[in-house]
N, C-alpha and C. Protein backbone atom coordinates (compact mmCIF):
# COMPACT_ATOMS: atom_id res chain seq x y z
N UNK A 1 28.05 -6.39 34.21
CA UNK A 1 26.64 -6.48 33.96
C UNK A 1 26.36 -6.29 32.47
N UNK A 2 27.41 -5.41 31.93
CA UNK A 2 26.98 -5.04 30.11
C UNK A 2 27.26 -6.70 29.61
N UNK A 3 28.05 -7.06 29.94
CA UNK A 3 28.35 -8.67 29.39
C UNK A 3 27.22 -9.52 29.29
N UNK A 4 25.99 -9.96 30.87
CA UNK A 4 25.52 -10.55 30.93
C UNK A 4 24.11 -9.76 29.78
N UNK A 5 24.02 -8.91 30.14
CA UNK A 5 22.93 -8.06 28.96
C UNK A 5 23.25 -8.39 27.78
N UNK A 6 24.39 -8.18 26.99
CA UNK A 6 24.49 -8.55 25.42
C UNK A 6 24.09 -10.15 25.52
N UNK A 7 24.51 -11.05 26.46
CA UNK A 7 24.76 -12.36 26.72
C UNK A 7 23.24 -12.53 25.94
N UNK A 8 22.21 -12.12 26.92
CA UNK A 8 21.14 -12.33 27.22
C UNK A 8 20.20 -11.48 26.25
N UNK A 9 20.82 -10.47 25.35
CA UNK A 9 20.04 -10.15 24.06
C UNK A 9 20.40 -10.92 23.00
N UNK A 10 21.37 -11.47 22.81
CA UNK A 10 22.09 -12.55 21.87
C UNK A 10 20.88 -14.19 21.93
N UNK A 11 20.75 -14.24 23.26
CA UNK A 11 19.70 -15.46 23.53
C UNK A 11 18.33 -15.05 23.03
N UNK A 12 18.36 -13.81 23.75
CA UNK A 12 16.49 -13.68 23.31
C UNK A 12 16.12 -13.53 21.54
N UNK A 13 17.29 -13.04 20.74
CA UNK A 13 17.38 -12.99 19.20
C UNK A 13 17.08 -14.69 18.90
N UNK A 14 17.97 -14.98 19.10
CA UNK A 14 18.15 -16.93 18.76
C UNK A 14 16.68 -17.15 19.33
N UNK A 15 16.33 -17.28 19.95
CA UNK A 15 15.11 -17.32 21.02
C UNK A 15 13.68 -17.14 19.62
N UNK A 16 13.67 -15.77 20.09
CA UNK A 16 12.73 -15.27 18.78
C UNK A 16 12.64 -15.68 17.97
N UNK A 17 14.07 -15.59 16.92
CA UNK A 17 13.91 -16.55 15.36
C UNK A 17 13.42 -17.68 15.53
N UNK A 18 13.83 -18.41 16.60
CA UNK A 18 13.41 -19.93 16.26
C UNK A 18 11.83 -20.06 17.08
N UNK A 19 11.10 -19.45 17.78
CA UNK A 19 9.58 -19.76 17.73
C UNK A 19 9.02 -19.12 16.78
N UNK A 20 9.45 -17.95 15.98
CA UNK A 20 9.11 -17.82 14.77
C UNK A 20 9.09 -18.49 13.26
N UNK A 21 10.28 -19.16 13.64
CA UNK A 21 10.48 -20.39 12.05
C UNK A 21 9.56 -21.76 12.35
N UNK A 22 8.76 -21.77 13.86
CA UNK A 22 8.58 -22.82 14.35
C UNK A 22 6.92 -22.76 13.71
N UNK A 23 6.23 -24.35 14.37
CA UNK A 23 5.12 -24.02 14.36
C UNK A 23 4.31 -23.09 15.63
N UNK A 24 3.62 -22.10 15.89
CA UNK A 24 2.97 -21.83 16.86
C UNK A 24 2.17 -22.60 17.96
N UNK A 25 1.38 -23.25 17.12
CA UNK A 25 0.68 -23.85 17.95
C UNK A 25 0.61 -25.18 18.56
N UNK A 26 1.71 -25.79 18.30
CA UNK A 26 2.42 -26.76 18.66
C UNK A 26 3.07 -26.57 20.14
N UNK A 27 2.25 -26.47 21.35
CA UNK A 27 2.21 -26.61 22.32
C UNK A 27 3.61 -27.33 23.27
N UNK A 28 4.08 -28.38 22.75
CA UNK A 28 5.18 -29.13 23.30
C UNK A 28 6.15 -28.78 22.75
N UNK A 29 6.60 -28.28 21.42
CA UNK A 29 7.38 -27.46 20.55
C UNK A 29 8.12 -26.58 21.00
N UNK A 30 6.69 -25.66 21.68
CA UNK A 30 6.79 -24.02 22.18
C UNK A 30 7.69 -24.51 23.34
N UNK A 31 7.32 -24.92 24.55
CA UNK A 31 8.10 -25.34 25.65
C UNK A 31 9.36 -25.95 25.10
N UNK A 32 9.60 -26.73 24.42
CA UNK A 32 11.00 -26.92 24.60
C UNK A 32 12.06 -26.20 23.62
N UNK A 33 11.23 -25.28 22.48
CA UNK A 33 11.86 -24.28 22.50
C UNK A 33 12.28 -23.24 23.72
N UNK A 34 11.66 -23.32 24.62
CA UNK A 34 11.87 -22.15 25.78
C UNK A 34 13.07 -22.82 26.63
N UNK A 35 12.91 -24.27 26.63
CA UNK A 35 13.78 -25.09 27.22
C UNK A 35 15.49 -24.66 26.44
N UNK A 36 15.80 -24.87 25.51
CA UNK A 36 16.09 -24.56 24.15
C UNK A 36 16.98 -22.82 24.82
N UNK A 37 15.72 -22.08 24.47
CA UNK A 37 16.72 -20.83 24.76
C UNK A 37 16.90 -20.73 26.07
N UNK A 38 16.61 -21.48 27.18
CA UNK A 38 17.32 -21.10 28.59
C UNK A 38 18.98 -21.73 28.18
N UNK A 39 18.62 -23.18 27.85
CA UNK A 39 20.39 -24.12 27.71
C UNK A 39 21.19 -22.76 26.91
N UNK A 40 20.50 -21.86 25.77
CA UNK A 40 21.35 -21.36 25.08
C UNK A 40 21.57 -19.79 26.06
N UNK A 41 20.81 -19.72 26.28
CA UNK A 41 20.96 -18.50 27.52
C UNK A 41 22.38 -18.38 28.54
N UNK A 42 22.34 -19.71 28.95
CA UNK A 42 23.24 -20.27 29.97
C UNK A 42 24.06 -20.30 29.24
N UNK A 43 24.78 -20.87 28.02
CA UNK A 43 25.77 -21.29 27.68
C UNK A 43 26.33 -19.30 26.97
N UNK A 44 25.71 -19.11 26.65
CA UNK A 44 26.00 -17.66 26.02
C UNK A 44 26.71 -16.99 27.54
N UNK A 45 26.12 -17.13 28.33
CA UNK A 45 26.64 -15.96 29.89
C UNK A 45 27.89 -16.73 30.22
N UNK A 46 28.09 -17.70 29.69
CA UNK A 46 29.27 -18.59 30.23
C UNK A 46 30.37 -18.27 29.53
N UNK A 47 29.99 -17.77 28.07
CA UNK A 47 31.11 -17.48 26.57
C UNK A 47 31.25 -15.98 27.27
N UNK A 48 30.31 -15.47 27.32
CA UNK A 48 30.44 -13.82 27.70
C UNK A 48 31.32 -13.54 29.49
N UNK A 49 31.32 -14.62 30.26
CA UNK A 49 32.14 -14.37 31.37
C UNK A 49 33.74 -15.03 30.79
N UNK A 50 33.10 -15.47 30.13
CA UNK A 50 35.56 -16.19 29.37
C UNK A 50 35.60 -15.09 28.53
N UNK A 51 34.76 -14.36 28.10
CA UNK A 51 35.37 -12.99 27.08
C UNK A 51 35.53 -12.20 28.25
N UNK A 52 34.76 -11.73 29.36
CA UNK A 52 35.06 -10.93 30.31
C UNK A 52 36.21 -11.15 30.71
N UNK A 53 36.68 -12.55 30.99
CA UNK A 53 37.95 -12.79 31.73
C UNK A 53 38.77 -12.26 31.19
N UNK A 54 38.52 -12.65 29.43
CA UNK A 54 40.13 -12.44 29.15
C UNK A 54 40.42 -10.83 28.88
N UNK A 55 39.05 -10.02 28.83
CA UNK A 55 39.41 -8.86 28.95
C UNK A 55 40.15 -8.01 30.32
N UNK A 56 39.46 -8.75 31.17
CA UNK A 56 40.15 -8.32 32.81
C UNK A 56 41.78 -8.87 32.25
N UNK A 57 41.73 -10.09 32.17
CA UNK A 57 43.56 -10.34 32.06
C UNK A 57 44.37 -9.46 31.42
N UNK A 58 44.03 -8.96 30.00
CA UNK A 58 44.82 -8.05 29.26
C UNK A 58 44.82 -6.68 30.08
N UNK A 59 43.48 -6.61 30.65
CA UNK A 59 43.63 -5.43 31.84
C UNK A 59 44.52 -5.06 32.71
N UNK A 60 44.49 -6.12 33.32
CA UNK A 60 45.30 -6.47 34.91
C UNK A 60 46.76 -6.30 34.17
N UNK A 61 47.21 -7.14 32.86
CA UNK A 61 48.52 -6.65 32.33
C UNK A 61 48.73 -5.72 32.27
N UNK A 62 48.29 -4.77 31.27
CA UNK A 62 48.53 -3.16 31.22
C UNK A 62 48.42 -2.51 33.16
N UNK A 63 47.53 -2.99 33.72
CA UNK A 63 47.64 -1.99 35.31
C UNK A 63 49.04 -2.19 35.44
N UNK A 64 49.53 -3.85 35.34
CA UNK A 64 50.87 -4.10 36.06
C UNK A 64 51.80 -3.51 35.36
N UNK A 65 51.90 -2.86 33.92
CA UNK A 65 52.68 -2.67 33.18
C UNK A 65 53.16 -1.27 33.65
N UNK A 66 51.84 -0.29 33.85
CA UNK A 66 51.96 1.30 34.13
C UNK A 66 52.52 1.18 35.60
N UNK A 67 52.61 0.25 36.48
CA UNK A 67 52.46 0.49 37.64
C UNK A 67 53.58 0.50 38.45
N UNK A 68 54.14 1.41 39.46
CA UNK A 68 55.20 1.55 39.37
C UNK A 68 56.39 0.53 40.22
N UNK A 69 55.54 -0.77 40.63
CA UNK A 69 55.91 -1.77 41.23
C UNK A 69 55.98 -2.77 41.04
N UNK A 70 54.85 -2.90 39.10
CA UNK A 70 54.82 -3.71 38.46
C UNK A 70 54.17 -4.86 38.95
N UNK A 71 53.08 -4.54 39.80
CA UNK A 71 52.30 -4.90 39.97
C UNK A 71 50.93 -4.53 39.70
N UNK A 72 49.49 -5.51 39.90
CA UNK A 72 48.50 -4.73 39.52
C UNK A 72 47.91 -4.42 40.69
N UNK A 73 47.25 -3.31 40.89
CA UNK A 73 46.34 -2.85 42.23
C UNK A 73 45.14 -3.86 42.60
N UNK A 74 44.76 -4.39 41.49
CA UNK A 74 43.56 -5.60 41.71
C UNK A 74 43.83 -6.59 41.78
N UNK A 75 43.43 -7.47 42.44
CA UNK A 75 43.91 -8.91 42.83
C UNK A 75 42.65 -9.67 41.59
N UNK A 76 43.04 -10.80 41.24
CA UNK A 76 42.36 -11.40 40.01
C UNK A 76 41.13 -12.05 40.91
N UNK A 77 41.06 -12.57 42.12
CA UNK A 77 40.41 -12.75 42.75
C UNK A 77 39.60 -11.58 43.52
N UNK A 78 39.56 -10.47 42.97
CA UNK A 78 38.39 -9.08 43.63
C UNK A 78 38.19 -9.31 42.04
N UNK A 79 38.59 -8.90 41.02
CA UNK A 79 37.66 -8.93 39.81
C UNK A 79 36.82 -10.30 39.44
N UNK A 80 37.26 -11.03 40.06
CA UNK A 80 35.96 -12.40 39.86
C UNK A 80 34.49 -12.30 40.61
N UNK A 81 35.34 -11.76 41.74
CA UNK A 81 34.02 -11.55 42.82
C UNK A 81 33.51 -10.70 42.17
N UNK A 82 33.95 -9.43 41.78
CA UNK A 82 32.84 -8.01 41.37
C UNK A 82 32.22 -8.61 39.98
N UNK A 83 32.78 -9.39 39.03
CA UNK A 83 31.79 -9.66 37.88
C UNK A 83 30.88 -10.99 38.08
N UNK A 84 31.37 -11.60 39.18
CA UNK A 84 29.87 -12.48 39.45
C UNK A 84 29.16 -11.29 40.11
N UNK A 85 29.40 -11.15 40.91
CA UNK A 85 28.04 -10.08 41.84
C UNK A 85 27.67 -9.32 40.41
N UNK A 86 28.59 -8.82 39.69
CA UNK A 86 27.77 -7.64 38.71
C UNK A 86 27.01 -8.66 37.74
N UNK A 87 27.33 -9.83 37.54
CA UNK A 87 26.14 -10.63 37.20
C UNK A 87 25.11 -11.54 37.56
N UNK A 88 25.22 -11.44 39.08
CA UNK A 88 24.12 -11.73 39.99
C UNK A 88 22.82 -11.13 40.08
N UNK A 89 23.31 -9.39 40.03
CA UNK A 89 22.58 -8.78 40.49
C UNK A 89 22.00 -8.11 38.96
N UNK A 90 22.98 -7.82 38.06
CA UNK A 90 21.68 -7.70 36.80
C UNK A 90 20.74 -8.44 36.30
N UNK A 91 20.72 -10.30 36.79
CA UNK A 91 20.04 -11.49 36.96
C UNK A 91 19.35 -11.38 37.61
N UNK A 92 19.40 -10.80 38.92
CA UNK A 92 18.25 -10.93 40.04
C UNK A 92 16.95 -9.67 39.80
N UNK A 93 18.02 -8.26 39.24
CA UNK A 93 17.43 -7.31 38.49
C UNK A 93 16.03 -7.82 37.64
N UNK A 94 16.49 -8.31 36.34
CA UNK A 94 15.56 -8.73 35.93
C UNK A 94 14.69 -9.87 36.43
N UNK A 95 14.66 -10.90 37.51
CA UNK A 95 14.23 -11.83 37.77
C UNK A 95 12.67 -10.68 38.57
N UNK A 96 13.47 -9.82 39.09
CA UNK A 96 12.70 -9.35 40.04
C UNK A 96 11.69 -8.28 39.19
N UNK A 97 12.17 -7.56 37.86
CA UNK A 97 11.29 -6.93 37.53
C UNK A 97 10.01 -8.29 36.34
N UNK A 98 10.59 -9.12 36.45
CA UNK A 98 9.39 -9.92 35.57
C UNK A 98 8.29 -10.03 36.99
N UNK A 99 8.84 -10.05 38.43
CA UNK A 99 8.17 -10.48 39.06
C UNK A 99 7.23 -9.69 39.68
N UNK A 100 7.67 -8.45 39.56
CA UNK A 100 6.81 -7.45 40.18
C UNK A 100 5.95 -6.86 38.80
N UNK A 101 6.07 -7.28 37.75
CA UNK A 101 5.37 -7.21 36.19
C UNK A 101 3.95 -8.39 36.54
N UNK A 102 4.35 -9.23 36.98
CA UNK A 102 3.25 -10.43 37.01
C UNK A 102 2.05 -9.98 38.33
N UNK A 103 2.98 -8.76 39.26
CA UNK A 103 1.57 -8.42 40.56
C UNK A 103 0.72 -7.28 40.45
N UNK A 104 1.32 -6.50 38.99
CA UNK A 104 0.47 -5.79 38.84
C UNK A 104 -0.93 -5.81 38.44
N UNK A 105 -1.18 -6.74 37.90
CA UNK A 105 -2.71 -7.92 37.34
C UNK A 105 -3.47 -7.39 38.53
N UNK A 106 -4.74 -7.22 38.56
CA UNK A 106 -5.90 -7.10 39.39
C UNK A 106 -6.14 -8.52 40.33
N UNK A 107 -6.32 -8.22 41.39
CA UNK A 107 -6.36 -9.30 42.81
C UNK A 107 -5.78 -9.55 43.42
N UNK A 108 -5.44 -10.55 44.48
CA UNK A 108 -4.72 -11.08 45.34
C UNK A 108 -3.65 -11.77 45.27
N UNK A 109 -2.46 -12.29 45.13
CA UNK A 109 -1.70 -13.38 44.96
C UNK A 109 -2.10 -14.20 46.13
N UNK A 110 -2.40 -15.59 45.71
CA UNK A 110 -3.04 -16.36 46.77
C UNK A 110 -4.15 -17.04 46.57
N UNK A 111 -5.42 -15.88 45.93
CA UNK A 111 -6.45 -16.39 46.05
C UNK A 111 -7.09 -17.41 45.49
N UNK A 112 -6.83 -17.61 44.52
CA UNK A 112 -7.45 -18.74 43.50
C UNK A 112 -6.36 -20.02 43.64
N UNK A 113 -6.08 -20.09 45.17
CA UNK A 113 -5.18 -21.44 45.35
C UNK A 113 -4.29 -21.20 45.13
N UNK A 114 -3.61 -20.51 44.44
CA UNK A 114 -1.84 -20.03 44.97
C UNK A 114 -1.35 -20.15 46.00
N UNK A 115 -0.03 -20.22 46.29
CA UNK A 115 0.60 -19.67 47.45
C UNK A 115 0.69 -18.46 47.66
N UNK A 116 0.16 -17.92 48.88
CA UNK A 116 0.35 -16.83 49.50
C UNK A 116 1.85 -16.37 49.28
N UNK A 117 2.59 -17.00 49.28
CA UNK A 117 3.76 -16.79 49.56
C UNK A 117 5.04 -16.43 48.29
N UNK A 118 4.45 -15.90 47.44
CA UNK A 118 5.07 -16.32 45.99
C UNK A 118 6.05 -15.36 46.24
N UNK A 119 5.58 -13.83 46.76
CA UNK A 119 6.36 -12.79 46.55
C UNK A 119 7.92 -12.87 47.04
N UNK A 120 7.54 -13.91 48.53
CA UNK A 120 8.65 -14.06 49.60
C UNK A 120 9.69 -14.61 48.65
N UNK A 121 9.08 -15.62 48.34
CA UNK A 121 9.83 -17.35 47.93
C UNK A 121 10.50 -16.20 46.59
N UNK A 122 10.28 -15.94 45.71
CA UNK A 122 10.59 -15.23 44.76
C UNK A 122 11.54 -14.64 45.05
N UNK A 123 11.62 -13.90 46.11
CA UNK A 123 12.66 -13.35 46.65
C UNK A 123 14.17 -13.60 47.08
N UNK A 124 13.65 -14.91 47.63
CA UNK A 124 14.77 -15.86 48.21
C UNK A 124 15.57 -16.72 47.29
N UNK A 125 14.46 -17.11 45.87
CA UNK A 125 14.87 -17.72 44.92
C UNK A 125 16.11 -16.71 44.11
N UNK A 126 15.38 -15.01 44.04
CA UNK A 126 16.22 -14.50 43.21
C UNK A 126 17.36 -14.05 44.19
N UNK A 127 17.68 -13.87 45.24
CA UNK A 127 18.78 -13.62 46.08
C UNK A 127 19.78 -15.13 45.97
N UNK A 128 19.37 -16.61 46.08
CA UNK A 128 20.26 -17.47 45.88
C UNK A 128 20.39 -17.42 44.41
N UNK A 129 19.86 -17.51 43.81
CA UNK A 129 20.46 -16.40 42.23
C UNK A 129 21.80 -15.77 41.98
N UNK A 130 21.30 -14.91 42.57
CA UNK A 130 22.61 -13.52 42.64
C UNK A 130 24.36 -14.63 43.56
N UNK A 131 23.79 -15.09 44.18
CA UNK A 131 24.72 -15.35 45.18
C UNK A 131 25.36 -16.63 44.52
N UNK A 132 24.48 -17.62 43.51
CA UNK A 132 25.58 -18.93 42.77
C UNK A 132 25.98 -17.79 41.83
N UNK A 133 25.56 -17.14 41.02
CA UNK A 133 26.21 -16.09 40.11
C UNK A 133 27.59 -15.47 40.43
N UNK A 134 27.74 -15.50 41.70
CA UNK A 134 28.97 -14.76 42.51
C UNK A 134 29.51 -15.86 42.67
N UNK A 135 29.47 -16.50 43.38
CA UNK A 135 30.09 -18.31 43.66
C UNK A 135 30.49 -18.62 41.88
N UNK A 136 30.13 -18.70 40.92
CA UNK A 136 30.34 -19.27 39.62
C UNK A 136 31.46 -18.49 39.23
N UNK A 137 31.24 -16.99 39.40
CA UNK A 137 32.40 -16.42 38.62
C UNK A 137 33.44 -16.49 39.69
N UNK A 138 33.51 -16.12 40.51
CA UNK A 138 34.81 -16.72 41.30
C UNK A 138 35.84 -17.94 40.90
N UNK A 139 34.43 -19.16 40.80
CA UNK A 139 34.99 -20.50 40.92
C UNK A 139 35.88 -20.26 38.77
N UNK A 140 34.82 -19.79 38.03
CA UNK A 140 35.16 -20.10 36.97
C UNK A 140 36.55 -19.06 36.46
N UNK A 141 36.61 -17.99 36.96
CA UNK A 141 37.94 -17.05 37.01
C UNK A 141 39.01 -17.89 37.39
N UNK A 142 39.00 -18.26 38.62
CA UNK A 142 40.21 -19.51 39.07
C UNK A 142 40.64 -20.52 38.32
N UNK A 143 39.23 -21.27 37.75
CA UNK A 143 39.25 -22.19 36.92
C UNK A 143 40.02 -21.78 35.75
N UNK A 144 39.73 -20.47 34.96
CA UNK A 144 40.59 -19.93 33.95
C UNK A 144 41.88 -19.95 33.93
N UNK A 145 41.85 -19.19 35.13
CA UNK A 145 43.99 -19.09 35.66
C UNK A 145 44.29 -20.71 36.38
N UNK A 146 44.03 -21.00 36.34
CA UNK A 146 44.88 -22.20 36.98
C UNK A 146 44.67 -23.46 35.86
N UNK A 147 43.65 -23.02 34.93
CA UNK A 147 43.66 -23.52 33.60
C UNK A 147 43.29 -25.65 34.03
N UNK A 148 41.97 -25.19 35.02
CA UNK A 148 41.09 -26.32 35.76
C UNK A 148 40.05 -26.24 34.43
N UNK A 149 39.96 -27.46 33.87
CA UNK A 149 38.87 -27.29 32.69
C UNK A 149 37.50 -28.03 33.43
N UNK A 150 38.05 -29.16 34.28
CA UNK A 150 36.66 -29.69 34.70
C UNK A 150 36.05 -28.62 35.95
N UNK A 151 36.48 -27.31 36.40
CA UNK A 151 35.95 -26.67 37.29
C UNK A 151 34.92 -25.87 36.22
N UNK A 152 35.59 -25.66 34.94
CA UNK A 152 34.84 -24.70 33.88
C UNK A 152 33.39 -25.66 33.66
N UNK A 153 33.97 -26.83 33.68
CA UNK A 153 32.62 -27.76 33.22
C UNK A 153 31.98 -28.05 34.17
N UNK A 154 31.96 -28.07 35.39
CA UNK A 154 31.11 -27.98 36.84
C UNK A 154 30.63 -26.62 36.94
N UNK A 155 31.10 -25.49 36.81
CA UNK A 155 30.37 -24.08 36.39
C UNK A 155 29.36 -24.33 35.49
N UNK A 156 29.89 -24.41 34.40
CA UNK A 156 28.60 -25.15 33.30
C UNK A 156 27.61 -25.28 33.90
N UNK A 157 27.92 -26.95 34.26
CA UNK A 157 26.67 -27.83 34.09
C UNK A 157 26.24 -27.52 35.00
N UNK A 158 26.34 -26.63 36.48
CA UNK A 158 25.75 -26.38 37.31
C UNK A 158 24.75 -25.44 37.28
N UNK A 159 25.16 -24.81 36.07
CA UNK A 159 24.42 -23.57 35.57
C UNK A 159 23.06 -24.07 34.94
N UNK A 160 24.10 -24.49 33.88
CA UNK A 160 22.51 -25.33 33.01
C UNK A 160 21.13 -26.45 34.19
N UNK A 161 21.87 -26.89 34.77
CA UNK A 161 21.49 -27.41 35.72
C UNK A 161 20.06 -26.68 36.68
N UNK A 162 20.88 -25.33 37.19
CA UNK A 162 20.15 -24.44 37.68
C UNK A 162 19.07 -23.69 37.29
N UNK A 163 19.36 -23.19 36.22
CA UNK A 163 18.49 -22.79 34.89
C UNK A 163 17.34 -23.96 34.14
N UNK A 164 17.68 -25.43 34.27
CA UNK A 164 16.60 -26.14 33.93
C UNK A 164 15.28 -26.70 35.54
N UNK A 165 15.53 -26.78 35.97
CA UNK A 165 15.34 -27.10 37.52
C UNK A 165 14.52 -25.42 37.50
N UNK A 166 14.41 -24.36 36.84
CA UNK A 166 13.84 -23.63 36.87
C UNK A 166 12.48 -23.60 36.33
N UNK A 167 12.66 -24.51 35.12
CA UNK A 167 11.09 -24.96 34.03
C UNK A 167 10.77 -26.23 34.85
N UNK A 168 11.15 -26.75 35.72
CA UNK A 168 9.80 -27.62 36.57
C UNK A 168 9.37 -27.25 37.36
N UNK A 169 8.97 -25.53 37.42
CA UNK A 169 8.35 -25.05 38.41
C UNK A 169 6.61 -25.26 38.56
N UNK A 170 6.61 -25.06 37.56
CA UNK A 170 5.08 -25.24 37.05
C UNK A 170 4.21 -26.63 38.07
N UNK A 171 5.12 -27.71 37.95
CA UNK A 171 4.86 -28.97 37.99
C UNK A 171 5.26 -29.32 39.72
């Protein structure tokens, strides 16, 4: 989870500077700057899970090194699973505190033609969240060791993918 956090303060810096060097009020600008720091968002959590990896690998060496069977106690496949979930769920973390930030506002969710239903759907959105997050690092850990580059680039683009398909919500 510390990975996806630096990941994701590294984005929001880049992020900042550049609607700041930008014009403000340039309306179509602003959005695809935002567009802009999600692609760079995504691609940063992707650099920060291949630095994770290769820190687990030098890991998993030293376990196997001390160990008295010369083996490691962790299978490379339980540390993929635990750092997608641990970056599922610091993702869904924050998904969920922007979301419960937006119901504190005075009124109803619903009333002025909303969906009633935002809180649910929100929910479900940030739980399949958490859960390609777990599915990605799995797939992209494997992808590492078995040294599959187009699985790394289907992680990717599935990401970016996922993450843009997020800004046509509006619409």
């Amino acid at each position: 989870a510390f990975f996806w956090l630096v990941s994701l303060l590294l984005a929001s810096l880049i992020w900042f500077v550049s609607v700041h060097l930008s014009d403000r009020e340039d309306a179509k600008l602003q959005y695809g700057l935002l567009i802009f720091g999600a692609a760079v968002s995504v691609l940063l959590q992707e650099a920060f899970r291949f630095a994770y990896f290769k820190l687990l690998k030098k890991a998993d060496e030293g376990l196997a090194t001390i160990s008295e069977d010369g083996r490691s106690p962790i299978s490379l496949r339980q540390m993929a699973y635990v750092s997608g979930l641990s970056f599922g769920i610091i993702s869904g973390v924050f998904s969920v505190i922007n979301i419960l930030a937006d119901s504190i506002g005075p009124g109803i969710v619903g009333i002025h033609g909303d969906s009633p239903y935002y809180f649910i759907t929100s929910a479900f959105l940030t739980m399949a969240l958490v859960l390609l997050h777990t599915f990605w690092g799995v797939i992209f850990f494997d992808a590492c060791e078995k040294r599959r580059y187009w699985c790394l680039g289907l992680v990717v683009a599935s990401h970016l993918l996922t993450s843009g398909l997020v800004s046509l919500i509006r619409w």
